[in-house]
Protein backbone atom coordinates (compact mmCIF):
# COMPACT_ATOMS: atom_id res chain seq x y z
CA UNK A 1 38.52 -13.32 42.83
CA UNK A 2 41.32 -12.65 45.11
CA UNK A 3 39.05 -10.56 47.43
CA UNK A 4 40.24 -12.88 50.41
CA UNK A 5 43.41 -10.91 50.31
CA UNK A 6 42.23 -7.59 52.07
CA UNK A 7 42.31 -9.61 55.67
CA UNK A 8 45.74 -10.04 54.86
CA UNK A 9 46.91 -6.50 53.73
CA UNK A 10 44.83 -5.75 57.28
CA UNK A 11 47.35 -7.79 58.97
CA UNK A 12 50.31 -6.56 56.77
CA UNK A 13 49.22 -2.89 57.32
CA UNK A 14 49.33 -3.25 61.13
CA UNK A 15 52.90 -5.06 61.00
CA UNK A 16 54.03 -2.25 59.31
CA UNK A 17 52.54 0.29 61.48
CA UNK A 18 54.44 -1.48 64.38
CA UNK A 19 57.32 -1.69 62.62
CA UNK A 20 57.27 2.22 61.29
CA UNK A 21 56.66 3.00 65.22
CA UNK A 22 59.39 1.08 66.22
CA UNK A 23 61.74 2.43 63.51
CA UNK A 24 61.11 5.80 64.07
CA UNK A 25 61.46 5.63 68.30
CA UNK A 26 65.05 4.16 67.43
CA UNK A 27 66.37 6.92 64.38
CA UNK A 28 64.48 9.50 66.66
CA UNK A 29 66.93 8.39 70.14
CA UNK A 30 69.44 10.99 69.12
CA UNK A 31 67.36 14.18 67.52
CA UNK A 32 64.46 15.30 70.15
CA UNK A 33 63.18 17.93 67.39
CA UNK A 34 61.70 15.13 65.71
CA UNK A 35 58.88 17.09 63.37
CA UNK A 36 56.59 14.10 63.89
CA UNK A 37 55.26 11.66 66.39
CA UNK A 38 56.51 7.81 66.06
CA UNK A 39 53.03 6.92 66.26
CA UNK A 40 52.66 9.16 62.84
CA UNK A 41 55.13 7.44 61.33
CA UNK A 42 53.51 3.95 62.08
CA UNK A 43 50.52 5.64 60.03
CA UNK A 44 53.02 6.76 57.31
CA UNK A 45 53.99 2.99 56.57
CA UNK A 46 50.87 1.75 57.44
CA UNK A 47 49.25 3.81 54.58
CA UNK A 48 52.08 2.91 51.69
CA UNK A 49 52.03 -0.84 52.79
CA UNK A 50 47.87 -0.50 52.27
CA UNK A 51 46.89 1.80 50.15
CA UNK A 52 48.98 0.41 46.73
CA UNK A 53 48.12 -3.46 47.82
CA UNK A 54 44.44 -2.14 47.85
CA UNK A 55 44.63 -0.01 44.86
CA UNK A 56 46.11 -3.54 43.05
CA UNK A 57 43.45 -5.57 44.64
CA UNK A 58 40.31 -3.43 43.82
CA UNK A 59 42.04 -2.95 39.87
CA UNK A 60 42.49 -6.74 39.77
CA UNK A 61 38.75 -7.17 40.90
CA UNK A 62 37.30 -5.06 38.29
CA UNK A 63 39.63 -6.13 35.36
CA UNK A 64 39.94 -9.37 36.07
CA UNK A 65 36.85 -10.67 35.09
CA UNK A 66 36.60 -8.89 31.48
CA UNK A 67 40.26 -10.10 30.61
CA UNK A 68 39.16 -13.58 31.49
CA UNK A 69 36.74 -13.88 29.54
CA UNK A 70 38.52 -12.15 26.48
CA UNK A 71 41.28 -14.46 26.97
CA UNK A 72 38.97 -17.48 26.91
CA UNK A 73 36.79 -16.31 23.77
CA UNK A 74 40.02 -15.56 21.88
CA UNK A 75 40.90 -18.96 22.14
CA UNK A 76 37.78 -21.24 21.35
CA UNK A 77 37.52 -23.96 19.46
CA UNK A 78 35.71 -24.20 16.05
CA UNK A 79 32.85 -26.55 17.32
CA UNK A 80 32.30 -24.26 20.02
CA UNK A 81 32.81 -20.76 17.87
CA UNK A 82 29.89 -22.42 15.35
CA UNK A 83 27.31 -22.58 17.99
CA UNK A 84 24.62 -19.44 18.42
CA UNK A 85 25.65 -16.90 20.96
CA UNK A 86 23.13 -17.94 23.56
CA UNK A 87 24.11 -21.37 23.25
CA UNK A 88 27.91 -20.69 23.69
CA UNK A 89 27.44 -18.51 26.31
CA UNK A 90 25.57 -21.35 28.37
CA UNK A 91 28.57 -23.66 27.48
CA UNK A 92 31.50 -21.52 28.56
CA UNK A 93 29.20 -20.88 32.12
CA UNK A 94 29.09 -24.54 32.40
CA UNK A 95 33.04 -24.63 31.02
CA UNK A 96 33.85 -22.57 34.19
CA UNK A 97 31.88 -24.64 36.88
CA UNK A 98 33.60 -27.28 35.77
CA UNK A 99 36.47 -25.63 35.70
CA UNK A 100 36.21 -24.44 39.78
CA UNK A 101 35.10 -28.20 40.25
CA UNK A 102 31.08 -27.25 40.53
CA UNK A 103 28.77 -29.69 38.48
CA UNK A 104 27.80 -28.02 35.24
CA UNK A 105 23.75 -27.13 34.60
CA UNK A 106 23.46 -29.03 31.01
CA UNK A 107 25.04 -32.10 29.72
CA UNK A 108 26.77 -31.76 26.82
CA UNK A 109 27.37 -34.84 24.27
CA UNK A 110 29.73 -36.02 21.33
CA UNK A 111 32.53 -33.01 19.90
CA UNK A 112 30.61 -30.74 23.01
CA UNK A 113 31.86 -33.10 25.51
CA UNK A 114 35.49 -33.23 24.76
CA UNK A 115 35.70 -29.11 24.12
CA UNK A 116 33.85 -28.80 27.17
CA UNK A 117 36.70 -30.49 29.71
CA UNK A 118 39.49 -29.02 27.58
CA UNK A 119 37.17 -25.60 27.79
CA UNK A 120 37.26 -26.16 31.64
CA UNK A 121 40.83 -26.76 31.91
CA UNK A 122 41.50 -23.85 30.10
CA UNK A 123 39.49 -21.82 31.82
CA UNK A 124 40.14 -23.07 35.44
CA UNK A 125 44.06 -22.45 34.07
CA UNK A 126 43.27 -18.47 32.98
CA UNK A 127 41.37 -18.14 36.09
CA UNK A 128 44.39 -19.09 38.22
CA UNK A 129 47.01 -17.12 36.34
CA UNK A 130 45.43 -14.01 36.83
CA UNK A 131 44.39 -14.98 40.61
CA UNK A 132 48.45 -15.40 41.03
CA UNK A 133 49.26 -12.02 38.95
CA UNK A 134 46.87 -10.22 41.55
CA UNK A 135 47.91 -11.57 44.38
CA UNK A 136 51.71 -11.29 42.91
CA UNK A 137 50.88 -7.28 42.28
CA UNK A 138 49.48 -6.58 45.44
CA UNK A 139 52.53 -8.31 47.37
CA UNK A 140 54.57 -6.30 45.22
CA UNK A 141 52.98 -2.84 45.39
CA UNK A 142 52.78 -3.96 49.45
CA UNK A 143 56.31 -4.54 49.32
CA UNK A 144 57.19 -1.21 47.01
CA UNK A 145 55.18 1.01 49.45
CA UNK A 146 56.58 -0.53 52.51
CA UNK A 147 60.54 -0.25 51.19
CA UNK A 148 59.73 3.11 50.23
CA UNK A 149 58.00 4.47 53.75
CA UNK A 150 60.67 2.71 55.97
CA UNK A 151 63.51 4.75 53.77
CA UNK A 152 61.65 7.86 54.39
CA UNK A 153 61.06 7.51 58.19
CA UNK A 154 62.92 9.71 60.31
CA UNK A 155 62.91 12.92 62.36
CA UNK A 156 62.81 15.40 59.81
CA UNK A 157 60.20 13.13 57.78
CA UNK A 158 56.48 15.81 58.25
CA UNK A 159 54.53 11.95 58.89
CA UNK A 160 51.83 14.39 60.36
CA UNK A 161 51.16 16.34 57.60
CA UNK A 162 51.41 13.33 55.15
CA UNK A 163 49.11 11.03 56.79
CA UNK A 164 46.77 14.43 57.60
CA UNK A 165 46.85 14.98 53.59
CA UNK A 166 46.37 11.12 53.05
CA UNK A 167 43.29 11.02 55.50
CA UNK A 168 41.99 14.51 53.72
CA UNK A 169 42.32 13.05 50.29
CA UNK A 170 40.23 9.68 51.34
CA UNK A 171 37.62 12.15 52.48
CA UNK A 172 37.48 14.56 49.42
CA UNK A 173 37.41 11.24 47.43
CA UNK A 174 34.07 9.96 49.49
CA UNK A 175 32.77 13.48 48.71
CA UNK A 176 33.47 12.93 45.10
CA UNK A 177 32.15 9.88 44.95
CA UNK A 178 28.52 10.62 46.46
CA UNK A 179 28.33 13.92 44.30
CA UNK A 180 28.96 11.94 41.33
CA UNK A 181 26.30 9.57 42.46
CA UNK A 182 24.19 11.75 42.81
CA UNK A 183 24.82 13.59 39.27
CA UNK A 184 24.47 10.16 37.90
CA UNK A 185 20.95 9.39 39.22
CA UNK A 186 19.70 13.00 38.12
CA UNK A 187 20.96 11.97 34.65
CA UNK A 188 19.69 8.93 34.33
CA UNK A 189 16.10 9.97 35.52
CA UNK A 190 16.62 13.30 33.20
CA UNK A 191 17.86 11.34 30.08
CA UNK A 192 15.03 8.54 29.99
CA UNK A 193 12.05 11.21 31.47
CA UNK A 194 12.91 13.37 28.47
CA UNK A 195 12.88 10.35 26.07
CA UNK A 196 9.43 10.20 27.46
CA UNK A 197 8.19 13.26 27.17
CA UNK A 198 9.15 12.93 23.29
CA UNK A 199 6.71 10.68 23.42
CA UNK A 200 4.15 11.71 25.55
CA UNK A 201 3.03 15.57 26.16
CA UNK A 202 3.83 16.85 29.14
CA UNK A 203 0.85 18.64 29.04
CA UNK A 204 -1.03 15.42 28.97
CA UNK A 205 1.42 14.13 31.86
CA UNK A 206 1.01 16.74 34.42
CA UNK A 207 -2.99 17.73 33.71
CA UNK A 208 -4.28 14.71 32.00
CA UNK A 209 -7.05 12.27 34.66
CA UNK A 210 -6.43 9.15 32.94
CA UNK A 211 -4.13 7.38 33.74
CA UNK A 212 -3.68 3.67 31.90
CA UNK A 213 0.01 2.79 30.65
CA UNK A 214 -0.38 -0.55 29.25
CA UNK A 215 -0.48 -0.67 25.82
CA UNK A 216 -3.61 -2.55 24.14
CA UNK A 217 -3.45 -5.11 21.97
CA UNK A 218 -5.47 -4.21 19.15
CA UNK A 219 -5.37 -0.98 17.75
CA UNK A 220 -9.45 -0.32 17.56
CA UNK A 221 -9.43 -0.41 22.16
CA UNK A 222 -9.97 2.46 24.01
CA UNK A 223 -6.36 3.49 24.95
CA UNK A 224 -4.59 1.78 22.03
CA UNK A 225 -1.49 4.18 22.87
CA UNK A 226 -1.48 4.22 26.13
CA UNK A 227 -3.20 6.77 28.66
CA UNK A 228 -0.65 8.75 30.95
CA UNK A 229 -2.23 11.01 32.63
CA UNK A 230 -0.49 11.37 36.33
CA UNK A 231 -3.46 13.30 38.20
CA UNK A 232 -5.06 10.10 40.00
CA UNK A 233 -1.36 9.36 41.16
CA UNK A 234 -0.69 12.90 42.58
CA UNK A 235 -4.03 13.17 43.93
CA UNK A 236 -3.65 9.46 45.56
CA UNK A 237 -0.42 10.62 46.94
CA UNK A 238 -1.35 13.59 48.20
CA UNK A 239 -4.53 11.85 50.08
CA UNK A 240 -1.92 9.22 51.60
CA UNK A 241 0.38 11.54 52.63
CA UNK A 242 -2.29 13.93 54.35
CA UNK A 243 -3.55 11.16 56.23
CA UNK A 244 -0.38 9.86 57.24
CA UNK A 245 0.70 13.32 58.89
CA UNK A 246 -3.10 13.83 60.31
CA UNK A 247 -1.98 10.62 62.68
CA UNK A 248 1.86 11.78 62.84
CA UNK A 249 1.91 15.04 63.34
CA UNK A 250 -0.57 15.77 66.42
CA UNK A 251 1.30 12.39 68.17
CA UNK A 252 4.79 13.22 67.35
CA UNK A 253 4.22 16.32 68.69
CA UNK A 254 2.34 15.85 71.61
CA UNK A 255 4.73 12.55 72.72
CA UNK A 256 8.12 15.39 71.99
CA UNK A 257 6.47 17.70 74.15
CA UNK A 258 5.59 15.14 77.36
CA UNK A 259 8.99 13.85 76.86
CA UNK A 260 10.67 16.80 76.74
CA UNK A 261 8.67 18.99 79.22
CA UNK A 262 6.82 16.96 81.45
CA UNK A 263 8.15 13.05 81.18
CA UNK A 264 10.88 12.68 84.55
CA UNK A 265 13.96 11.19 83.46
CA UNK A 266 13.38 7.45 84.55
CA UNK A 267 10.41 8.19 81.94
CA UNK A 268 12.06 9.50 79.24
CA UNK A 269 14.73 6.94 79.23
CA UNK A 270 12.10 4.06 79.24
CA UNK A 271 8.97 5.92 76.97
CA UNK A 272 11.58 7.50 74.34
CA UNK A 273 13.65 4.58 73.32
CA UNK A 274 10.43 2.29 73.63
CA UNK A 275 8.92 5.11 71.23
CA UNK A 276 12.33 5.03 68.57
CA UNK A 277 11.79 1.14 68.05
CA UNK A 278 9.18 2.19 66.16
CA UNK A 279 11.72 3.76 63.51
CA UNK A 280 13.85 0.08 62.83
CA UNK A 281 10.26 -1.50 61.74
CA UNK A 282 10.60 -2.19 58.18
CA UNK A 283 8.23 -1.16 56.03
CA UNK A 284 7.20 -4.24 54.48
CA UNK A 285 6.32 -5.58 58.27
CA UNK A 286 4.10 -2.43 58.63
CA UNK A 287 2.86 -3.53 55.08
CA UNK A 288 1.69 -6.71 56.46
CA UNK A 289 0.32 -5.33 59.63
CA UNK A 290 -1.77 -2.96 57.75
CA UNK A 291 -3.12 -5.41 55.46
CA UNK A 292 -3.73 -8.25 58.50
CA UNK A 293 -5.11 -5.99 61.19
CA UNK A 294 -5.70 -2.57 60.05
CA UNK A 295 -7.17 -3.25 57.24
CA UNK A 296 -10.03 -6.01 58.19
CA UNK A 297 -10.77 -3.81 61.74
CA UNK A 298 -11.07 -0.93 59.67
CA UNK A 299 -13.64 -3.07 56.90
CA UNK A 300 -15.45 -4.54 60.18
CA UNK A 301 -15.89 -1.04 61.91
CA UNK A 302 -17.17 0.80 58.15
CA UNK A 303 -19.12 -2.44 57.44
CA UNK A 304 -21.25 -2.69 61.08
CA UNK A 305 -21.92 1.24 60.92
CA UNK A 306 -23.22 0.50 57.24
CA UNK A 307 -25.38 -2.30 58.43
CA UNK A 308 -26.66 0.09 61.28
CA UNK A 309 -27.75 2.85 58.49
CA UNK A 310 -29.02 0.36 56.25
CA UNK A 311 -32.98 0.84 55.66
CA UNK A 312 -32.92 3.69 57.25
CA UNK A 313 -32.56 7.54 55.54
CA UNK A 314 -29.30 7.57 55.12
CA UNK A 315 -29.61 4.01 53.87
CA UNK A 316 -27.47 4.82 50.08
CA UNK A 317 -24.50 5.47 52.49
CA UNK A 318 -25.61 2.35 54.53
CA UNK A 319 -25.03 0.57 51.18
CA UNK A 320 -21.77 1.96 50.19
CA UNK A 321 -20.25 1.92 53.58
CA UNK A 322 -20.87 -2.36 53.57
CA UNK A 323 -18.86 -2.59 50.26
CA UNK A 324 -15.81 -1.05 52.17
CA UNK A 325 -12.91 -3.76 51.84
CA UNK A 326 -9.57 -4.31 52.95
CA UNK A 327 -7.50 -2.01 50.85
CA UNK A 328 -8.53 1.96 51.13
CA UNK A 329 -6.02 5.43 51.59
CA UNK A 330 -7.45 5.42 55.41
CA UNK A 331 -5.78 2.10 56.11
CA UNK A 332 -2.29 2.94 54.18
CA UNK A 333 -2.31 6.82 55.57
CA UNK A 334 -3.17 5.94 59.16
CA UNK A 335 -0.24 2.99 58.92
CA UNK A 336 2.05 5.04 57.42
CA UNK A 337 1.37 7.87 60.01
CA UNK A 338 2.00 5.35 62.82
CA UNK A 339 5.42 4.81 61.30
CA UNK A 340 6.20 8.39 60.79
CA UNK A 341 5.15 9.03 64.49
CA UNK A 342 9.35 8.47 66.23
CA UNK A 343 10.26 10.46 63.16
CA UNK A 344 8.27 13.31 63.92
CA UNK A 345 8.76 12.82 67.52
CA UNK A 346 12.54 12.45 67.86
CA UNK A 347 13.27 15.68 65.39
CA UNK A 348 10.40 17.71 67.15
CA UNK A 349 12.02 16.78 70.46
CA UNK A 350 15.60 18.12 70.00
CA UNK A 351 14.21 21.20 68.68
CA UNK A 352 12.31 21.88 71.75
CA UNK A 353 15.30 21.13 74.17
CA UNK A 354 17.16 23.23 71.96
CA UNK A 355 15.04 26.29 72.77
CA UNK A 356 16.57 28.67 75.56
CA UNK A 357 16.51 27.29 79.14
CA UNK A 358 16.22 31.65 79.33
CA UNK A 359 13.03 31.61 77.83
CA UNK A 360 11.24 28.99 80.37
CA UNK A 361 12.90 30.57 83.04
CA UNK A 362 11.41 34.20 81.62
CA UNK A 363 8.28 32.59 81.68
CA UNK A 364 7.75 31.01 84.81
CA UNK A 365 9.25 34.12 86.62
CA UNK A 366 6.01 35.91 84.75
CA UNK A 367 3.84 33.73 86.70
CA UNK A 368 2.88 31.17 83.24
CA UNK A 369 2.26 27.51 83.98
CA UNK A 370 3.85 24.76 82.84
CA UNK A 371 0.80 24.32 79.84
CA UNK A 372 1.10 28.23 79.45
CA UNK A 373 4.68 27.79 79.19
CA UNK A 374 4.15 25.30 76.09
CA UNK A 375 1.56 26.48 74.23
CA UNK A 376 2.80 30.68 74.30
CA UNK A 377 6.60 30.34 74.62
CA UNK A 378 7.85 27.13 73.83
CA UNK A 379 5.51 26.53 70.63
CA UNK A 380 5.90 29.59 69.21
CA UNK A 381 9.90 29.52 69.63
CA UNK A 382 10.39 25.93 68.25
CA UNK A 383 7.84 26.25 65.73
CA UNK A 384 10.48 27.10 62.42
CA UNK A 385 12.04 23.80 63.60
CA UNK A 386 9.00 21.70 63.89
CA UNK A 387 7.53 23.21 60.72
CA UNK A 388 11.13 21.75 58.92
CA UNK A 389 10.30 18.14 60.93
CA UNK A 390 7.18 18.25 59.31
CA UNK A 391 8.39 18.89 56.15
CA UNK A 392 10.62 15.98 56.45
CA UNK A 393 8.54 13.76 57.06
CA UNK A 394 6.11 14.91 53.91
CA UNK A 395 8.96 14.23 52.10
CA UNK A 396 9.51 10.69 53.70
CA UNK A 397 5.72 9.81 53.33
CA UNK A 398 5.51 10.39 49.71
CA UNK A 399 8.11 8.30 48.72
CA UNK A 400 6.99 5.55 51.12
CA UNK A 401 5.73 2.48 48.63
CA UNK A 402 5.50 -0.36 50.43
CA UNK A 403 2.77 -0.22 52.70
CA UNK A 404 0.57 2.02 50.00
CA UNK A 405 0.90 -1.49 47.71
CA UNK A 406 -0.40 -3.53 50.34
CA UNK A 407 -2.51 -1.44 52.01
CA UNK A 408 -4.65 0.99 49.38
CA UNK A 409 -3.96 -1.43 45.98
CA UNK A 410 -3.16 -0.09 42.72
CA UNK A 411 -6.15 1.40 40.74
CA UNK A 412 -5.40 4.80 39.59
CA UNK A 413 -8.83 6.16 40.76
CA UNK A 414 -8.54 9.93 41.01
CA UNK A 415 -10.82 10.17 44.46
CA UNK A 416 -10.13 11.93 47.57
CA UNK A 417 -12.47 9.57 49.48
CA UNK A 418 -9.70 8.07 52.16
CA UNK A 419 -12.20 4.72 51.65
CA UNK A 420 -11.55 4.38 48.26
CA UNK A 421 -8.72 2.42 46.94
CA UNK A 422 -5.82 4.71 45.56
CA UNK A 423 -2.08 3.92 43.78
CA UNK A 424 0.92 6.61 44.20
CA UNK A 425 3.50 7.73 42.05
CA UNK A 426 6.47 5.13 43.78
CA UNK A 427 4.04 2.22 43.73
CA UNK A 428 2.83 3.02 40.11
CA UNK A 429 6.68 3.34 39.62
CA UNK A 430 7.40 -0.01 40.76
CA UNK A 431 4.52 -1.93 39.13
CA UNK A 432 6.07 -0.28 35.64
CA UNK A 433 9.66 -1.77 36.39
CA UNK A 434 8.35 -4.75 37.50
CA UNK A 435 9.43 -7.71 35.16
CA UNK A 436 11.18 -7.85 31.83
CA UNK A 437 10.77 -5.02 30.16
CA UNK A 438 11.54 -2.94 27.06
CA UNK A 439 13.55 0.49 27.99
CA UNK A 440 11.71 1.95 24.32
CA UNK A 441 8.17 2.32 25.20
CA UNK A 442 6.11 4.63 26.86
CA UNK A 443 5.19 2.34 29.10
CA UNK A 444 8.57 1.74 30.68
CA UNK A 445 9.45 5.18 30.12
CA UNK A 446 6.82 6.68 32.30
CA UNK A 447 8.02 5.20 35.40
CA UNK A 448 11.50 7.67 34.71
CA UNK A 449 8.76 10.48 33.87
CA UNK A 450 7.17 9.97 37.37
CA UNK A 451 10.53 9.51 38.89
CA UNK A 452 11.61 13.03 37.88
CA UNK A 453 8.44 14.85 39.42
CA UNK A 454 8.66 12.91 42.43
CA UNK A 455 12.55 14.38 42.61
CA UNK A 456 11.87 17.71 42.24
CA UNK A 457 9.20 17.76 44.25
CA UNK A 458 10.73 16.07 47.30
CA UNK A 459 13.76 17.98 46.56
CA UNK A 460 12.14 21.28 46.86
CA UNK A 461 10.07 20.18 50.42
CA UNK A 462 13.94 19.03 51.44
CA UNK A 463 15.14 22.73 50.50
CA UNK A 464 12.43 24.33 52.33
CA UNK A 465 12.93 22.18 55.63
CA UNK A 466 16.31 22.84 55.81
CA UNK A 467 15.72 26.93 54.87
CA UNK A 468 13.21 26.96 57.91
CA UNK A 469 15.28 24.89 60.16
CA UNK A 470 18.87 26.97 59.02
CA UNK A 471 16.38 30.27 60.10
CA UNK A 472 15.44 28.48 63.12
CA UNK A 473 19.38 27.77 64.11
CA UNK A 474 20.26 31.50 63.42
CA UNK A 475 17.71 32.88 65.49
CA UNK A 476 19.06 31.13 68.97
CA UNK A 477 22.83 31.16 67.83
């Protein structure tokens, strides 16, 4: 509601930081051991004019809404506190467009009418009281803070270490605030997955080759509670993501090694940026290009090498290879390997210009070539580092979901044939939070179930990366 104000507490914040500089360059005339710069002081006011008019603004932001809309339910009238909840909660929504002068969804007729312009006025009234006590707090804590700095400024005032404690506190509170994110989202995937697993074995889970969530509608169908076995997923995964680093890896590699060894620099600087573009794709564009040109060349190339075999000995595979459609694991893994390539290639490249310029020189002093050079020095020196780049990027293809939903479609088959159609655990994820849905079924719950392996696991591929690449960074220290 009174968001609008923080360009103004910018503008206040830097008046007072002139006028803190100012003040302190004229108290600080007579007394050259001044503790502090002036332009520390300008901080010191700058902070107290900001930080309570923020504090009142973000406070106001949150609260304002809930007391609002206690104030306005505390005072409703009888025609309105008769109606059923769904009903009144449409008419107080259409109470407050009126209210900020926006034409209500529904027209309301006879007692409904009247309430509802005496509703809006009412509301539009509440609404602009507490906009006023915001902006009347943060004005006043502006003010407060200011008064209070300008007192304080002088040469024995320590503005350094204030503003240094200030800007350390800010930080330890972004710290905070991403740990407890973090604790949050393990929770929330802990609490539901083992609400799950009440209901479903985790025996079942892990081992079971089924895997068919929905539950039937008559109790006498095959599956009546619900099938969960996660096997197809992991194995779909697995085939996706081994694919994807068959095409990323061997590139990545190869392009960080010709750009880092043998690329000049009017090379690099064209061939590695050209290269990184490749990295600000989004994945739903690489979704589409997978399922518009990968996809049918790949169905045209199987399908004219089946018609080729046809009639001949090998004529069953003839058969099977001219049912190939658009949607396999080749045509996801080989996508999502093409997208993976700048990742591979832009970690794999500052590992190799981080090895010793010592160790080339060694080399070529020996007599090696440049390829020698590579392949028996440089390769075997970088490879803890590339290893952890690989790593990474495991860890990056197996959560990758949108080009595995329109690329390799979502039957849980439990195949490693890359021409097969395949699902993964974060598309199998999305499909079972797709929609309304009921947050007491197995169905639902599953998705929290899968959620948790696919943490740990790409939690422990992050931990080993980062052990390989700390051993790497140790070695050349």
């Amino acid at each position: 509601m009174i968001w609008f104000l923080i360009p103004v507490v910018a503008v206040l914040a830097v008046v007072a930081y002139a006028a803190g500089l100012a003040l302190a360059k004229r108290r600080a005339a007579g007394h050259p051991q001044a503790h502090s710069r002036p332009q520390q002081h300008g901080y010191y006011a700058l902070i107290w004019v900001a930080a309570p008019a923020l504090a009142v603004i973000i406070l106001a932001g949150i609260f304002s809404g809930p007391i609002a809309q206690n104030l306005i339910s505390a005072g409703l009238p009888d025609v309105v506190q008769d109606m059923e909840p769904f009903r009144r909660d449409a008419f107080l929504n259409d109470a407050r467009l009126l209210g900020e002068g926006q034409r209500p969804f529904q027209t309301w007729t006879g007692p409904l009418a009247e309430a509802l312009e005496s509703e809006a006025a009412r509301s539009a009234g509440i609404q602009r009281t507490l906009m006023w006590g915001g902006i009347a707090g943060a004005a006043l804590a502006a003010l407060l803070g200011g008064l209070l700095a300008f007192a304080q400024i002088g040469p024995t005032l320590r503005a350094r270490n204030r503003v240094e404690g200030w800007i350390g506190g800010l930080l330890f509170a972004c710290s905070v605030v991403a740990i407890l994110t973090t604790v949050g989202i393990v929770f929330s995937l802990v609490f539901d997955a083992v609400r799950f697993f009440d209901r479903v074995s985790i025996t079942e889970f892990l081992f079971g080759t089924q895997w068919s969530p929905q539950i039937a509608i008559r109790a006498d169908q095959v599956g009546s509670t619900g099938a969960f076995g996660a096997v197809p997923l992991f194995a779909g995964t697995f085939l996706i993501m081994l694919i994807a680093m068959a095409v990323a890896a061997p590139v990545g590699l190869f392009s960080a090694i010709y750009l880092s060894e043998y690329a000049g620099p009017i090379t690099r600087g064209v061939v590695k940026p050209m290269l990184e573009i490749l990295a600000g794709v989004p994945t739903v564009v690489y979704g589409f290009f997978a399922a518009l040109t990968v996809g049918p060349a790949f169905r045209e190339f199987f399908n004219g090498i089946g018609a080729l075999l046809v009639g001949g000995p090998l004529d069953g595979l003839g058969q099977y290879l001219m049912l190939v459609q658009n949607q396999m694991a080749l045509v996801a893994g080989t996508v999502m390997g093409i997208m993976l390539i700048p990742f591979v290639s832009s970690l794999s490249d500052d590992i190799i210009n981080a090895v010793p310029q010592s160790l080339r020189d060694g080399s070529y002093a020996m007599g090696a070539t440049k390829s020698e050079t590579v392949s028996r020095v440089l390769l075997p020196a970088a490879l803890p580092g590339i290893a952890g780049a690989m790593l990474l990027a495991v860890s990056r293809a197996i959560g990758e979901t949108m080009i595995v939903t329109m690329a390799a479609g979502l039957a849980a088959n439990l195949t490693l044939n890359p021409l097969d159609t395949v699902t993964t655990v974060t598309v199998q994820i999305v499909t079972l939070l797709t929609g309304d849905q009921e947050f007491d079924s197995a169905k639902t719950l599953a998705a929290f179930g899968l959620g948790l392996t696919l943490f740990i696991v790409t939690l422990l591929l992050n931990i080993v990366a980062q052990r390989i690449v700390q051993t790497y960074r140790e070695q050349y220290d």
